[in-house]
Protein backbone atom coordinates (compact mmCIF):
# COMPACT_ATOMS: atom_id res chain seq x y z
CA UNK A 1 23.25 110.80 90.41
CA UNK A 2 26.11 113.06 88.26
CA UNK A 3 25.70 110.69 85.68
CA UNK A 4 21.53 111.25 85.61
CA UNK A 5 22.20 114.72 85.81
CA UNK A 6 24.76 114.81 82.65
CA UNK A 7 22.36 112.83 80.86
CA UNK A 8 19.59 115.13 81.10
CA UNK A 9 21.79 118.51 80.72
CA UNK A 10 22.54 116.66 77.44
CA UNK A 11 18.87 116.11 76.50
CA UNK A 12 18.20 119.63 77.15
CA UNK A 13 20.96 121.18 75.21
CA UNK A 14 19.93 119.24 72.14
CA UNK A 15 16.04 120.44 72.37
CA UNK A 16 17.76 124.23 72.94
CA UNK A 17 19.77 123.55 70.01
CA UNK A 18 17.27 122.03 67.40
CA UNK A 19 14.40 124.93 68.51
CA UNK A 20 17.65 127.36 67.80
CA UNK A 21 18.44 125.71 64.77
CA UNK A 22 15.10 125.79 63.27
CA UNK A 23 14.19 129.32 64.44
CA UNK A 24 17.68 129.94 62.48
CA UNK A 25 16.33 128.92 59.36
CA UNK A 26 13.12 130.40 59.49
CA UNK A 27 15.32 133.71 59.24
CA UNK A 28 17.66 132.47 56.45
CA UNK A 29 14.61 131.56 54.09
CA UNK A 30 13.22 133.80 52.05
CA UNK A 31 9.48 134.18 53.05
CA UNK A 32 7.57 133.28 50.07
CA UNK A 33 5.34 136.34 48.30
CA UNK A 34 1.26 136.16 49.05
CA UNK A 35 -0.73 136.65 46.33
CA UNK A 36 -3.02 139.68 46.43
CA UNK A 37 -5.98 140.35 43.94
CA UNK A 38 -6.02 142.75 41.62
CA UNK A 39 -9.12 145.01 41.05
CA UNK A 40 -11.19 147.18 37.99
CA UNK A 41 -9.49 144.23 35.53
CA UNK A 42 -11.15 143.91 31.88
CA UNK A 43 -10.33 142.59 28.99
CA UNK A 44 -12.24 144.57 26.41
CA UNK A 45 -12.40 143.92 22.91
CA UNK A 46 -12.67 146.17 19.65
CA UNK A 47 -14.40 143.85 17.91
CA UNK A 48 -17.17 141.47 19.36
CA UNK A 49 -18.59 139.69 16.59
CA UNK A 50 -17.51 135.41 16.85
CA UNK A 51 -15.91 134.50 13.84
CA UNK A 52 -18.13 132.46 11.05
CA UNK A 53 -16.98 129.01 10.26
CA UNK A 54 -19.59 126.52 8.21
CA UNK A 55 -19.08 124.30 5.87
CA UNK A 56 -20.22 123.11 2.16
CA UNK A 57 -23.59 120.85 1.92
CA UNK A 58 -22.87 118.62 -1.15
CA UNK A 59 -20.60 119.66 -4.38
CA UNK A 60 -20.63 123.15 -6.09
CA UNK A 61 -19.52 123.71 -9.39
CA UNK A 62 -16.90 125.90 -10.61
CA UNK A 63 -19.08 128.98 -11.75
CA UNK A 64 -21.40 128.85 -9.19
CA UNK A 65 -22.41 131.68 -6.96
CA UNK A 66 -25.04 129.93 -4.23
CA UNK A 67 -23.58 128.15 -2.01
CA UNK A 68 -25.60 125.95 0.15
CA UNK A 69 -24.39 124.67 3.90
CA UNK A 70 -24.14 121.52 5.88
CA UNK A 71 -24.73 120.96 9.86
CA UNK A 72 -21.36 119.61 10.68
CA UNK A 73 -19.72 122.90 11.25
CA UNK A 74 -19.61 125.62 14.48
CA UNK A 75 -21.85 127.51 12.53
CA UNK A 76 -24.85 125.66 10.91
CA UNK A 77 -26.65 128.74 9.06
CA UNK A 78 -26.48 131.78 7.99
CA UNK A 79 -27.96 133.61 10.96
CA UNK A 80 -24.48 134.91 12.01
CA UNK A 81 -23.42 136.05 8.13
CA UNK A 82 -24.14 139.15 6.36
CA UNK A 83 -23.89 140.60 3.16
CA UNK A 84 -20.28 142.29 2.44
CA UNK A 85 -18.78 140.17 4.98
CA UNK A 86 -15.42 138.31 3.19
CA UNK A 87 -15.08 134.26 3.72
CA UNK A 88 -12.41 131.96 2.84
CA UNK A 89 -14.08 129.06 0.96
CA UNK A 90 -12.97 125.87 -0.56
CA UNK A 91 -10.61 123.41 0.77
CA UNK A 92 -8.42 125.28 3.75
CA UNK A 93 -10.34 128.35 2.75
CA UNK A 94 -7.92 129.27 -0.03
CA UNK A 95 -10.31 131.09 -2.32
CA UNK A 96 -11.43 134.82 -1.15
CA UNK A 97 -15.18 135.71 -1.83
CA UNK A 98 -17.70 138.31 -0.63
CA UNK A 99 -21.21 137.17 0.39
CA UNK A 100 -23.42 139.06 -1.37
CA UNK A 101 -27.14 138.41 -0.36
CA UNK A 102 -28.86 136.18 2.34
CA UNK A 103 -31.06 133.57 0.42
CA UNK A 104 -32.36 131.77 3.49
CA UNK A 105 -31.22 129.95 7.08
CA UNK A 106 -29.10 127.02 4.39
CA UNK A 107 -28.04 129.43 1.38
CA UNK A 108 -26.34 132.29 0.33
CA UNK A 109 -25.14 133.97 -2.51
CA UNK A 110 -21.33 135.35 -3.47
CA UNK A 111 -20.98 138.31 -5.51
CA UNK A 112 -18.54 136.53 -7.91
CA UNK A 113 -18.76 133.17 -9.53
CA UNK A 114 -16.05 130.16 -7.91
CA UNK A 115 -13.27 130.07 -9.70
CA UNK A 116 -12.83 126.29 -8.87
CA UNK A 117 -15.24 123.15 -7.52
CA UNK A 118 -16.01 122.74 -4.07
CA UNK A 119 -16.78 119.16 -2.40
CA UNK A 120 -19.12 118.03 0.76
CA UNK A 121 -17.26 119.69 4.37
CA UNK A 122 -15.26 122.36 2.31
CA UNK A 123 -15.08 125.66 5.14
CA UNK A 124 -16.61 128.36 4.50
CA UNK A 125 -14.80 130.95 7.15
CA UNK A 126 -15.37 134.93 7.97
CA UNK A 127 -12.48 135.32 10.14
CA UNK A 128 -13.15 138.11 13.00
CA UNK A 129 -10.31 139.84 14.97
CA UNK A 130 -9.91 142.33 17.54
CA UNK A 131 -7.54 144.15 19.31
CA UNK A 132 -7.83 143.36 23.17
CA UNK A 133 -7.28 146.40 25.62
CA UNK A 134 -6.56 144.49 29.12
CA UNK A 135 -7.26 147.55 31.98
CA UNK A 136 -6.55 146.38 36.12
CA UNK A 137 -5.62 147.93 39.22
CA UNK A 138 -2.55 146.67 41.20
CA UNK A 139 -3.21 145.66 44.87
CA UNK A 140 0.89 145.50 45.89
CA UNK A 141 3.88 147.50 45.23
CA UNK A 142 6.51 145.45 43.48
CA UNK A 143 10.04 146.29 42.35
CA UNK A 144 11.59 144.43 39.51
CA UNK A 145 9.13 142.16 37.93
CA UNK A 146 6.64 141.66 34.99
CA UNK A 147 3.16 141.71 34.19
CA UNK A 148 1.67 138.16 32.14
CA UNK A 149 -1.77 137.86 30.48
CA UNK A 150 -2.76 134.17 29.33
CA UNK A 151 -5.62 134.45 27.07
CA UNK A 152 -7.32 130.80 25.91
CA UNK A 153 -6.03 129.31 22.84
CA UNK A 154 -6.14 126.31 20.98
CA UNK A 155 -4.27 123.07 21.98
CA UNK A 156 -3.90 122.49 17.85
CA UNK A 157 -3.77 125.05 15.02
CA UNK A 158 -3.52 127.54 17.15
CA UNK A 159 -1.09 129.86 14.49
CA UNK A 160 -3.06 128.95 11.90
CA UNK A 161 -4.48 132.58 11.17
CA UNK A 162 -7.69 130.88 11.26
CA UNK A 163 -10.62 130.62 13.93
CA UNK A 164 -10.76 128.12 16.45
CA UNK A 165 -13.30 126.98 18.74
CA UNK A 166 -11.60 126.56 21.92
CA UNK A 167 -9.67 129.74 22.37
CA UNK A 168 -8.47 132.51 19.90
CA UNK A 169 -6.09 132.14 17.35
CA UNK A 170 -2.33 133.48 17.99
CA UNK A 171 -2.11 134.61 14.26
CA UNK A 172 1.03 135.59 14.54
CA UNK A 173 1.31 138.21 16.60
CA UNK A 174 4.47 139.84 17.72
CA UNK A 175 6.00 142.03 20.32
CA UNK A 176 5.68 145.05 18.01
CA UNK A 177 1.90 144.36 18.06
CA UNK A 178 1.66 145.05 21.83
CA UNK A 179 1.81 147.93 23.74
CA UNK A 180 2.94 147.55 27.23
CA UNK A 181 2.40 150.45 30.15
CA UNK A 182 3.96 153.75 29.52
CA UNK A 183 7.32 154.06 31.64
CA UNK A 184 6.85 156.85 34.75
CA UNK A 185 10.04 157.99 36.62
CA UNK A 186 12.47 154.95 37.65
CA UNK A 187 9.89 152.47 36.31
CA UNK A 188 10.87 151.24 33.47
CA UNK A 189 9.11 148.58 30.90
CA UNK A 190 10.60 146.71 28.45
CA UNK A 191 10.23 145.49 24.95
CA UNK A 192 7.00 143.19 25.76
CA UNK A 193 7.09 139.48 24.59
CA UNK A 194 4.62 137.11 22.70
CA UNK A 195 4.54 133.29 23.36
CA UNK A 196 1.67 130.89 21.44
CA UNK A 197 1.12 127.96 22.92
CA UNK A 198 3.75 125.51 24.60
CA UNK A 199 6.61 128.19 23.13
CA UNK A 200 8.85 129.88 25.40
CA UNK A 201 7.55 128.31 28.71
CA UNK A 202 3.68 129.30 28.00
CA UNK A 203 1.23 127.03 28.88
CA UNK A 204 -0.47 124.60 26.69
CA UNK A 205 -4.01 125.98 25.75
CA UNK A 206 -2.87 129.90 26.11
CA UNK A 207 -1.46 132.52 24.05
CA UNK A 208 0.97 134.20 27.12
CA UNK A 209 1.80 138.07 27.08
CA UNK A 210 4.52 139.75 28.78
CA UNK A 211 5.56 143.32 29.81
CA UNK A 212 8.67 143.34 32.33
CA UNK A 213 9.50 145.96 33.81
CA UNK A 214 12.41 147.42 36.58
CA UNK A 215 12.00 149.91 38.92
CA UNK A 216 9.19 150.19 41.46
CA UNK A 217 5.97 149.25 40.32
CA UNK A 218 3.34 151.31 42.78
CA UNK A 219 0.00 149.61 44.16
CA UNK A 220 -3.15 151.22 43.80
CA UNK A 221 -2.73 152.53 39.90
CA UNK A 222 -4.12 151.18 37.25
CA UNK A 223 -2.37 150.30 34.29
CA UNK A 224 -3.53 149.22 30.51
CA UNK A 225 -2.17 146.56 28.69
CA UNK A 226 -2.72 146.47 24.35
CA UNK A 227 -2.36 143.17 22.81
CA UNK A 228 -2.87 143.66 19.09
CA UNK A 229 -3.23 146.45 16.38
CA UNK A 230 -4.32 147.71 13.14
CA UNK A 231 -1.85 144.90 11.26
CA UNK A 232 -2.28 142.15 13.83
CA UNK A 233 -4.57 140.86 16.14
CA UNK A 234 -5.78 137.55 17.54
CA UNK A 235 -8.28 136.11 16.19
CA UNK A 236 -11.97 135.54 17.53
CA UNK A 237 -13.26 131.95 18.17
CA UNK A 238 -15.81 130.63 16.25
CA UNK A 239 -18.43 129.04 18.22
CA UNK A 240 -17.37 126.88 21.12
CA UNK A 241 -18.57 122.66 20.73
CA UNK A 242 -22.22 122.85 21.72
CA UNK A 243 -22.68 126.37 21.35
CA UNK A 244 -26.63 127.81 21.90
CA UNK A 245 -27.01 130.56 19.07
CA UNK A 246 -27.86 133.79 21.02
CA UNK A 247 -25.93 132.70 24.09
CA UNK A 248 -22.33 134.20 25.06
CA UNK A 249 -19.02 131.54 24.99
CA UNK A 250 -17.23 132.52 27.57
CA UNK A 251 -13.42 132.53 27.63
CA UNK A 252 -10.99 133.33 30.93
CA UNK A 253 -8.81 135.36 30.84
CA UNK A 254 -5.82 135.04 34.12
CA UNK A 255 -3.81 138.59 34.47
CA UNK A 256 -0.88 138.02 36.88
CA UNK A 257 1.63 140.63 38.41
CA UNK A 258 5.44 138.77 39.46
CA UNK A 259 7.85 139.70 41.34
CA UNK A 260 11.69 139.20 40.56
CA UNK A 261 11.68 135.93 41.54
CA UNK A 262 8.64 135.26 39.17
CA UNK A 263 6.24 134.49 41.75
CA UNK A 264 3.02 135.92 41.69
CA UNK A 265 2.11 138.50 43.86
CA UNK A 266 -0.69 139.90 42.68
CA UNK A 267 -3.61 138.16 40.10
CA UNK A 268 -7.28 137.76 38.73
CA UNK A 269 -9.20 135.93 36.21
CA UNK A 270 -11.29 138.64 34.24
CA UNK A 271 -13.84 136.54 32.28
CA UNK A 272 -14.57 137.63 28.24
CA UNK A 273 -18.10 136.42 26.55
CA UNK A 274 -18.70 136.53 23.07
CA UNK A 275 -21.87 136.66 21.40
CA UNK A 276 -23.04 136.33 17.92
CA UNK A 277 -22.18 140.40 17.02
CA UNK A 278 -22.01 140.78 20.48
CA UNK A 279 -18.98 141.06 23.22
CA UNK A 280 -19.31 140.91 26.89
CA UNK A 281 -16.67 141.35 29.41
CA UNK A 282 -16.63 140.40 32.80
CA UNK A 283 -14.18 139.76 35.69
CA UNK A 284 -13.43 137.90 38.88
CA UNK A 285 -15.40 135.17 37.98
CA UNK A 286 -18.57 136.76 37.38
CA UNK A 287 -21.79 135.47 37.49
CA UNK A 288 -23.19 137.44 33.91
CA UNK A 289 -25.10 136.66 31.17
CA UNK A 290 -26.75 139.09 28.42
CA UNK A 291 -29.31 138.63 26.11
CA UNK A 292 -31.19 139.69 23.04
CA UNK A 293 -34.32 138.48 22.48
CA UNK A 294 -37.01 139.63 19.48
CA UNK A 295 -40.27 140.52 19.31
CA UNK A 296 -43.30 140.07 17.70
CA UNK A 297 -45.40 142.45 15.47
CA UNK A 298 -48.52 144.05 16.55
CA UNK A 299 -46.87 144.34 20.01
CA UNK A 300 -46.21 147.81 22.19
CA UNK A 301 -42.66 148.39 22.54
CA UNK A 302 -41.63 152.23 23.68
CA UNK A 303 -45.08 153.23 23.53
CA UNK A 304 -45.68 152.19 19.72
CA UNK A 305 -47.33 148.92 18.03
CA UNK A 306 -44.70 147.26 16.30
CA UNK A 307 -45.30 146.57 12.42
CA UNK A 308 -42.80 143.44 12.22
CA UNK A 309 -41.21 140.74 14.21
CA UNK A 310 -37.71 140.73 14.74
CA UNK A 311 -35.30 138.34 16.22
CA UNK A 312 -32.26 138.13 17.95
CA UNK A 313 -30.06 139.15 14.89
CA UNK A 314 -32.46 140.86 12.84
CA UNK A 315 -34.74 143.99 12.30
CA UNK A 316 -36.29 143.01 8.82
CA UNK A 317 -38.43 145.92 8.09
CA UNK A 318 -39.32 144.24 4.78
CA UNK A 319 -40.90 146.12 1.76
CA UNK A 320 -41.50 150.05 2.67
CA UNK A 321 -44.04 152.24 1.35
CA UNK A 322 -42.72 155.95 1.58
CA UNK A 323 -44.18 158.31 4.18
CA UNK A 324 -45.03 155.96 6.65
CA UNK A 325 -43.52 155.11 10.01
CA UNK A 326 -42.76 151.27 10.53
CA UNK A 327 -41.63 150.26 14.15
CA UNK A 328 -39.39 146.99 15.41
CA UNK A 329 -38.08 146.30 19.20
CA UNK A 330 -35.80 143.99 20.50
CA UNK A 331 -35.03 143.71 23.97
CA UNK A 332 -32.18 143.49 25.87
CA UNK A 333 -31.93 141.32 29.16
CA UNK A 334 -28.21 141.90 31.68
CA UNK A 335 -27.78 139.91 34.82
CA UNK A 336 -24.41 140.01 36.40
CA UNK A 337 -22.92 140.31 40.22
CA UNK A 338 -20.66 142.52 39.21
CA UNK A 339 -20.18 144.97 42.06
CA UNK A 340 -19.11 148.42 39.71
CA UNK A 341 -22.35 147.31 37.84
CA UNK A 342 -22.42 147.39 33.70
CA UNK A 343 -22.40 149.20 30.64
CA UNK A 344 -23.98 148.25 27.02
CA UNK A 345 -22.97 150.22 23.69
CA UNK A 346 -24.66 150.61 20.49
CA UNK A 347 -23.31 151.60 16.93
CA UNK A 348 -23.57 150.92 13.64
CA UNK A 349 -21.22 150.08 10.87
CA UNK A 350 -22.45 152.12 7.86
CA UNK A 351 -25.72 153.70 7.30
CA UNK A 352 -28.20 151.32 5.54
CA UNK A 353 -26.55 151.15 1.87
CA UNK A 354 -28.13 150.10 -1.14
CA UNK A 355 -26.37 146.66 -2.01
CA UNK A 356 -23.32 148.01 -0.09
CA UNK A 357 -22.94 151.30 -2.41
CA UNK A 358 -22.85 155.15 -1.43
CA UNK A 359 -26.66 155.01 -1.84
CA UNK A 360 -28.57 155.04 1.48
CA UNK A 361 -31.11 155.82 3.72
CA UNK A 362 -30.06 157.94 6.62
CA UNK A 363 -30.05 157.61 9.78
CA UNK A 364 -32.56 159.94 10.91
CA UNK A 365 -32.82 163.91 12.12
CA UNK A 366 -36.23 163.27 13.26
CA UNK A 367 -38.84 165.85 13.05
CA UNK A 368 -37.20 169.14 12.81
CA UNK A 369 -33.64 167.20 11.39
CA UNK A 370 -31.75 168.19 15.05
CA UNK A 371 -31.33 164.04 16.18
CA UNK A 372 -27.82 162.98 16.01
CA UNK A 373 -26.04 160.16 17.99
CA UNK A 374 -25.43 162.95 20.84
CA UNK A 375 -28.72 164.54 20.87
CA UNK A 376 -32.57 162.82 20.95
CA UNK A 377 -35.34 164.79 19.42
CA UNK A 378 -39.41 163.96 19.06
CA UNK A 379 -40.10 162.30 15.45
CA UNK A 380 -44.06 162.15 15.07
CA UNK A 381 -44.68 163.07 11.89
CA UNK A 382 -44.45 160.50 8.68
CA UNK A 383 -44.93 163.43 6.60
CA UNK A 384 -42.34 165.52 7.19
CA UNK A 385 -41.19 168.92 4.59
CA UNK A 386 -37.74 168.93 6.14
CA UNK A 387 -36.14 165.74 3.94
CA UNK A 388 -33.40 165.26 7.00
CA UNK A 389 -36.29 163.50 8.97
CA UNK A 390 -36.51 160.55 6.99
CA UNK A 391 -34.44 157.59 7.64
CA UNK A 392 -33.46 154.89 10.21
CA UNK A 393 -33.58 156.31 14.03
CA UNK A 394 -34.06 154.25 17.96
CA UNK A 395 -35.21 154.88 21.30
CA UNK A 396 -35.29 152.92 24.36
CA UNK A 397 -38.32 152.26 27.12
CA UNK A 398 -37.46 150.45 30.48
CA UNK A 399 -39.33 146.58 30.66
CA UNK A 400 -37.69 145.80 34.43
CA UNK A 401 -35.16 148.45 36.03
CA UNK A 402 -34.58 151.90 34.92
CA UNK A 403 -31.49 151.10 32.99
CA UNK A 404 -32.06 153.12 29.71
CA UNK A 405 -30.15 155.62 29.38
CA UNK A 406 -32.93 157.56 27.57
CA UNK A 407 -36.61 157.07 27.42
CA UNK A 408 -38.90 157.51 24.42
CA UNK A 409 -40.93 159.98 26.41
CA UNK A 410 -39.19 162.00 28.55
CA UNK A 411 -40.50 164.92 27.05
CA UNK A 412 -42.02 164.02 23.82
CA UNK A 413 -44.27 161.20 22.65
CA UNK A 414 -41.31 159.67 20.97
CA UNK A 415 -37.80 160.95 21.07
CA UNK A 416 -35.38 159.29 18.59
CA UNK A 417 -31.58 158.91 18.61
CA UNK A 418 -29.20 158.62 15.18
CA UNK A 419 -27.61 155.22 15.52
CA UNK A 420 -23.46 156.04 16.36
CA UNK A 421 -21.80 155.03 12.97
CA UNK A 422 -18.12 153.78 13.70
CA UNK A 423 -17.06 152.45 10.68
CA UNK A 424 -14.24 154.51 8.66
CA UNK A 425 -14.47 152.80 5.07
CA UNK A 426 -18.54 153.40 4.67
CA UNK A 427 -20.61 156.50 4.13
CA UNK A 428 -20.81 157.57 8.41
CA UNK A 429 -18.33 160.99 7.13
CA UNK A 430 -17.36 161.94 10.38
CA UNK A 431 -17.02 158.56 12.83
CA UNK A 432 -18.50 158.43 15.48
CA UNK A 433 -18.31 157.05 18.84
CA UNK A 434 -19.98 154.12 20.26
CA UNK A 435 -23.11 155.46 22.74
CA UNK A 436 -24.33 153.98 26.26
CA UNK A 437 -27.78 152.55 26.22
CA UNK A 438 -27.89 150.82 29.07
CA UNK A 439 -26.17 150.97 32.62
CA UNK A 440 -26.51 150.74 36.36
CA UNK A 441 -23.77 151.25 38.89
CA UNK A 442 -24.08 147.92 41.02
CA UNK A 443 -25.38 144.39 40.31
CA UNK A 444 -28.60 143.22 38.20
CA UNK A 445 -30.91 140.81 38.17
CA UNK A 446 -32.97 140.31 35.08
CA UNK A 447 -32.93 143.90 33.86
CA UNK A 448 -34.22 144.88 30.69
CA UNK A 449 -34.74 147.42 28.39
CA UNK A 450 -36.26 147.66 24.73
CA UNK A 451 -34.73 148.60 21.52
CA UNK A 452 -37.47 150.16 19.57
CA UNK A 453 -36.20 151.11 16.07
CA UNK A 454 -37.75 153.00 13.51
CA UNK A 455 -37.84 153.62 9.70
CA UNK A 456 -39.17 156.41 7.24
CA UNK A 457 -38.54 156.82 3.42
CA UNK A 458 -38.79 159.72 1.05
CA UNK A 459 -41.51 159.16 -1.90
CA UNK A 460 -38.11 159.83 -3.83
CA UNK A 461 -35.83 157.18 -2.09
CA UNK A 462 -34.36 154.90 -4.89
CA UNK A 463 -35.37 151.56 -4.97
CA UNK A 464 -33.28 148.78 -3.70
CA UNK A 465 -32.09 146.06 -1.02
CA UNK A 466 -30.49 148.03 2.47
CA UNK A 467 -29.21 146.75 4.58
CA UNK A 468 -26.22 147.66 7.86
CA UNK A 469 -24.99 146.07 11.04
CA UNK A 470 -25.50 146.84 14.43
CA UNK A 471 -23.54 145.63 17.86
CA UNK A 472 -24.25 145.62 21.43
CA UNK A 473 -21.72 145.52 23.51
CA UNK A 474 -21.73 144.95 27.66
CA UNK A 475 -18.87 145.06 29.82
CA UNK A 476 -19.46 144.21 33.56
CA UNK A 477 -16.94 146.00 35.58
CA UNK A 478 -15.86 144.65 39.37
């Protein structure tokens, strides 16, 4: 019977001892970090336009100046090139030309002769970059730790300097091209760091960011990350394998927040969507898309009967006779789930320049000259005295929603906007800035508004080819 009882005091004190043993160790290991989600993230860019990347139908002749292109490329026609923009052409796109006019869908033509032959599958490339300005909101306070943005690159080439279409090209880029969070009180950032990919522990397929910081880094607050500037940025994708021409690539982009013992603590996936001259950015997964579709002539668009049919990348308002209004539209289609709803901009590059020169028509005052990108006015008469009402001008009618930000007759039969001209090397004088056109506060489905632009010449406007650019740009916002 003692021996019974020994046994099972012995049983017991084992049990007592493993439960105390592993209740021991539960207090000795550190508990691991739980991720939290970050909120308000974006990555926006300030340039939205894909980069071009063709290449050479058959062999061209030194001397030449049209170039005609194949269908093995990203891009497959000109419907994405413009006059003025600067390519690389010729075998690794080591010659530097500038497309001077559109010929057709297959052919264009360079404002200076080749210096040197070209053969079948040479590139022709218009490289686009952009600085990206990455914006979130913390969810947890963290103290000692560092802040990583992994934005999709290339598994090859991918610090080539030239466009890829997986992913944007690393080009580059250094710590002295980023600008991390300003410091506030014991928080303290540090010299940020730049890794392509597979380089300093960064994952294969990403170009990874870093700002680390010490000190306590607060939840709640939002804080602005700037990778890239006016010497270096990364460079735009061309289009993705199987890209749909007037359909966004989109591109994810994974913002992480680590503590000391780089774990992450808090994270998100904001999503980026590039369009042909168009950039959309999204987060948390979004479900978005964005649109621009043409129309046809003799429709009504913002109350007027359009004169010519557009399409999603152009307004061709053809030959003009002077005093007399012609009328375009394209429309505008945003879905997205996004809970903080969306935004879409508008400017302009240059005002429409004769072959690229200081001669050009206007952008509009409208009737009594008062329109500017700020301020709408009526224009209703082709014959105007005042010569500030001639020119290019838009306004904007609602098709489903009442997302324009302005309506052609709010007051007036049809009240005009100048388009907001951005660019600081073209004819704008003072530059402006970029204008909403279209917004709502929570999620869309199918909402659409019309572009309805606008054109008037002088009887004394010289005679010539004009021509500028215009961008759309929507950013959802979670």
């Amino acid at each position: 019977m003692k021996k019974a009882r020994k046994k099972l005091f012995a049983k017991s004190s084992l049990v007592i001892f493993l439960i105390s043993q592993f209740f021991g160790l539960s207090l000795i290991l550190p508990k691991r970090a739980e991720s939290g989600t970050l909120t308000s993230a974006k990555d926006t860019l300030s340039n939205s336009r894909l980069s071009y990347h063709a290449k050479i139908s058959g062999a061209h002749a030194a001397g030449e100046t049209r170039i005609t292109l194949g269908v093995d490329g990203p891009d497959v026609d000109t419907n994405h090139l413009f006059p003025g923009d600067t390519i690389l052409i010729g075998p690794n796109g080591n010659a530097t030309k500038t497309v001077g006019t559109i010929i057709d869908t297959t052919h264009f033509n360079l404002t200076s002769a080749l210096s040197s032959a070209l053969i079948e599958d040479d590139p022709v490339i218009s490289t686009q970059s952009a600085i990206h300005t990455v914006t979130f909101t913390t969810a947890s306070a963290i103290t000692n730790g560092l802040i990583r943005i992994r934005i999709p690159s290339a598994t090859s080439n991918y610090n080539d300097s030239l466009p890829d279409q997986t992913g944007f090209d690393f080009n580059s880029i250094s710590s002295t091209n980023i600008a991390c969070p300003a410091d506030s009180g014991s928080l303290d950032f540090v010299t940020p760091t730049a890794s392509y990919s597979g380089q300093n522990g960064c994952t294969s397929g990403y170009s990874c960011f870093e700002c680390r910081f010490s000190g306590p880094l607060p939840a709640s607050t939002a804080y602005s990350i700037t990778i890239g500037d006016a010497s270096t940025k990364l460079i735009n994708p061309a289009p993705a394998p199987g890209h749909a021409q007037g359909t966004a690539d989109r591109y994810s982009i994974l913002i992480e927040v680590k503590n000391n013992l780089n774990e992450a603590v808090d994270s998100i996936i904001a999503k980026v969507a590039i369009i042909e001259s168009v950039q959309i950015s999204a987060t948390v997964d979004s479900t978005l898309s964005f649109s621009v579709a043409g129309q046809e002539s003799s429709e009504t668009h913002c109350g007027q009967t359009t004169d010519i049919t557009t399409t999603y990348s152009t307004v061709p308002f053809g030959t003009l006779s002077p005093l007399t209004f012609y009328d375009g539209a394209q429309t505008l289609t945003v879905s997205t789930n996004a809970d903080s709803g969306y935004a879409v901009t508008i400017e302009e590059d240059d005002q429409m320049s004769k072959d690229g020169s200081t001669t050009e028509i206007p952008d509009s005052g409208a009737d009594d000259n008062t329109a500017t990108h700020l301020v709408k006015a009526n224009w209703n008469t082709a014959t105007a005295t005042d010569s500030g009402a001639y020119g290019l001008g838009y306004s904007l009618g609602n098709v489903s929603g009442t997302d324009a930000s302005f309506t052609y007759n709010q007051w007036q039969t049809f009240l005009i906007k100048q388009l907001p001209c951005t660019s600081v090397a073209g004819t704008c004088g003072t530059q402006d800035t970029v204008q909403t056109i279209m917004s709502n506060s929570g999620p869309v489905s199918a909402n659409q508004i019309d572009v309805c632009y606008r054109i008037n010449v002088s009887g004394i406007q010289e005679a010539g080819y004009y021509w500028n650019k215009v961008m759309y740009i929507a950013t959802p916002v979670f």
